[in-house]
Protein backbone atom coordinates (compact mmCIF):
# COMPACT_ATOMS: atom_id res chain seq x y z
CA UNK A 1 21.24 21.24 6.60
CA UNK A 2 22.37 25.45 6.92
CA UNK A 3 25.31 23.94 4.44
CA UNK A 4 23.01 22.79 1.55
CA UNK A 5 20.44 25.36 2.05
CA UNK A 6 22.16 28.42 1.87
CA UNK A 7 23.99 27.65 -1.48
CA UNK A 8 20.69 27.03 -2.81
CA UNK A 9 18.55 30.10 -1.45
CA UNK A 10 21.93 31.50 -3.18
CA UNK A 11 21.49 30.24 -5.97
CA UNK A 12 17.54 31.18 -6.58
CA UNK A 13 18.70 34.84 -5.83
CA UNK A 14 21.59 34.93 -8.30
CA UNK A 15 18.88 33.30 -11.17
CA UNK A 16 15.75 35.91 -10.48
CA UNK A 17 18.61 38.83 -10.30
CA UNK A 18 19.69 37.63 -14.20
CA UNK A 19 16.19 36.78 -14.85
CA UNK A 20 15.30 40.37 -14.09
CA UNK A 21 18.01 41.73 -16.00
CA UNK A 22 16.74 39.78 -19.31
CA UNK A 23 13.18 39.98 -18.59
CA UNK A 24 12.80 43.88 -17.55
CA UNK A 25 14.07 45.85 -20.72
CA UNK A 26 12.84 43.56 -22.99
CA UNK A 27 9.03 43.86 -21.74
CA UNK A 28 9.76 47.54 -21.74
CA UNK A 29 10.83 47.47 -25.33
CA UNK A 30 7.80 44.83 -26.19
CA UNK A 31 9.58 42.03 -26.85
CA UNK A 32 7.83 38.90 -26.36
CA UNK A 33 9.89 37.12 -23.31
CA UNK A 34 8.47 33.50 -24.88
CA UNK A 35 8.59 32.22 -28.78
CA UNK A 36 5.57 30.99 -30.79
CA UNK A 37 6.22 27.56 -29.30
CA UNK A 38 6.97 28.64 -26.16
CA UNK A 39 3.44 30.36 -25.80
CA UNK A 40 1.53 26.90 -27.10
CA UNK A 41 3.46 25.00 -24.37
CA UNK A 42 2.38 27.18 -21.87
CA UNK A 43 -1.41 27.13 -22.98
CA UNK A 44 -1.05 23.37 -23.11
CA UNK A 45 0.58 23.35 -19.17
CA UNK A 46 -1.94 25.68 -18.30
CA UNK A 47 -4.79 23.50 -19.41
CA UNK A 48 -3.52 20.30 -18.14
CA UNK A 49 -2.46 22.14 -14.60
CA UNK A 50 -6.47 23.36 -14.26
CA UNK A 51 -8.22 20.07 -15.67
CA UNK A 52 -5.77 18.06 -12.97
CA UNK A 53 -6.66 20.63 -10.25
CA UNK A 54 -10.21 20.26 -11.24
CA UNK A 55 -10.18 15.97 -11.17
CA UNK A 56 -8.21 16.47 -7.57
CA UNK A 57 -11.10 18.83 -6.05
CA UNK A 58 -13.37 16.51 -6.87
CA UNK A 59 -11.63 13.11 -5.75
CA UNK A 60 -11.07 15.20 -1.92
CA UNK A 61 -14.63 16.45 -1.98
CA UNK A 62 -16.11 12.77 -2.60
CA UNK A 63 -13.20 10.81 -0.06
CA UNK A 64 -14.13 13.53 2.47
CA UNK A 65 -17.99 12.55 1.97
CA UNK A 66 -17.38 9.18 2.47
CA UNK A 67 -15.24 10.04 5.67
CA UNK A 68 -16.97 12.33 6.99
CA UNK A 69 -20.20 10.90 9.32
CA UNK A 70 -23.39 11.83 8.73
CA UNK A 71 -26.36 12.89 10.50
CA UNK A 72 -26.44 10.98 14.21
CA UNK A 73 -23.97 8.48 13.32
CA UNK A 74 -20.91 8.61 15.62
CA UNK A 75 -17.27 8.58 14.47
CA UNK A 76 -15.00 5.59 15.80
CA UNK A 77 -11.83 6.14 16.76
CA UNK A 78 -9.12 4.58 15.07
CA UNK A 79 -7.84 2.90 17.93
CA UNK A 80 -11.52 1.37 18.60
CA UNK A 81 -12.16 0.38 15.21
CA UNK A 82 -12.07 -3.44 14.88
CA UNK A 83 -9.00 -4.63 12.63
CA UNK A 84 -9.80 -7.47 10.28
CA UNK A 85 -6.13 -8.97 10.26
CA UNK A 86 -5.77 -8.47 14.47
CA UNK A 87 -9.32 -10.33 15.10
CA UNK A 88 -8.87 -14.05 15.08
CA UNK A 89 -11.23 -16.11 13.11
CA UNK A 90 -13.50 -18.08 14.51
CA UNK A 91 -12.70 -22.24 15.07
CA UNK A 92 -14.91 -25.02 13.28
């Protein structure tokens, strides 16, 4: 495991060093680091990454409702909770 993980942790070192080298004097000069088209792609991630995060938070918050007991109602183990494929149905 040491032998894959080191060349990578290596690796991601060695890219933020030249990333910093790039990035760095041109922000100080006021370059823009991304293009025209680089900027709408990022606004487009952006809004997809917050509506998705949005849709997730409320998919948890309604499973964990439905989970969750409520009031006086006790929770049932898993390993007490009847099994419809281990119970055997009943003989006519």
């Amino acid at each position: 495991m040491l032998r894959v993980l080191l060349p990578l942790i290596l690796c991601v070192l060695i890219s933020l060093v030249v990333l910093a080298l790039v990035a760095i004097p041109a922000r100080r000069q006021g370059r823009d680091l991304l293009t025209a088209r680089g900027e709408e792609v990022f606004v487009k991630v952006k809004a997809g990454t917050d509506a998705a995060a949005t849709k997730t938070t409320g998919l948890v918050t309604s499973a964990a409702a439905r989970i969750r007991p409520t009031g006086g109602e006790e929770a049932t183990p898993v390993s007490e909770a009847p099994h419809s494929s281990t119970e055997s149905a009943p003989q006519r």
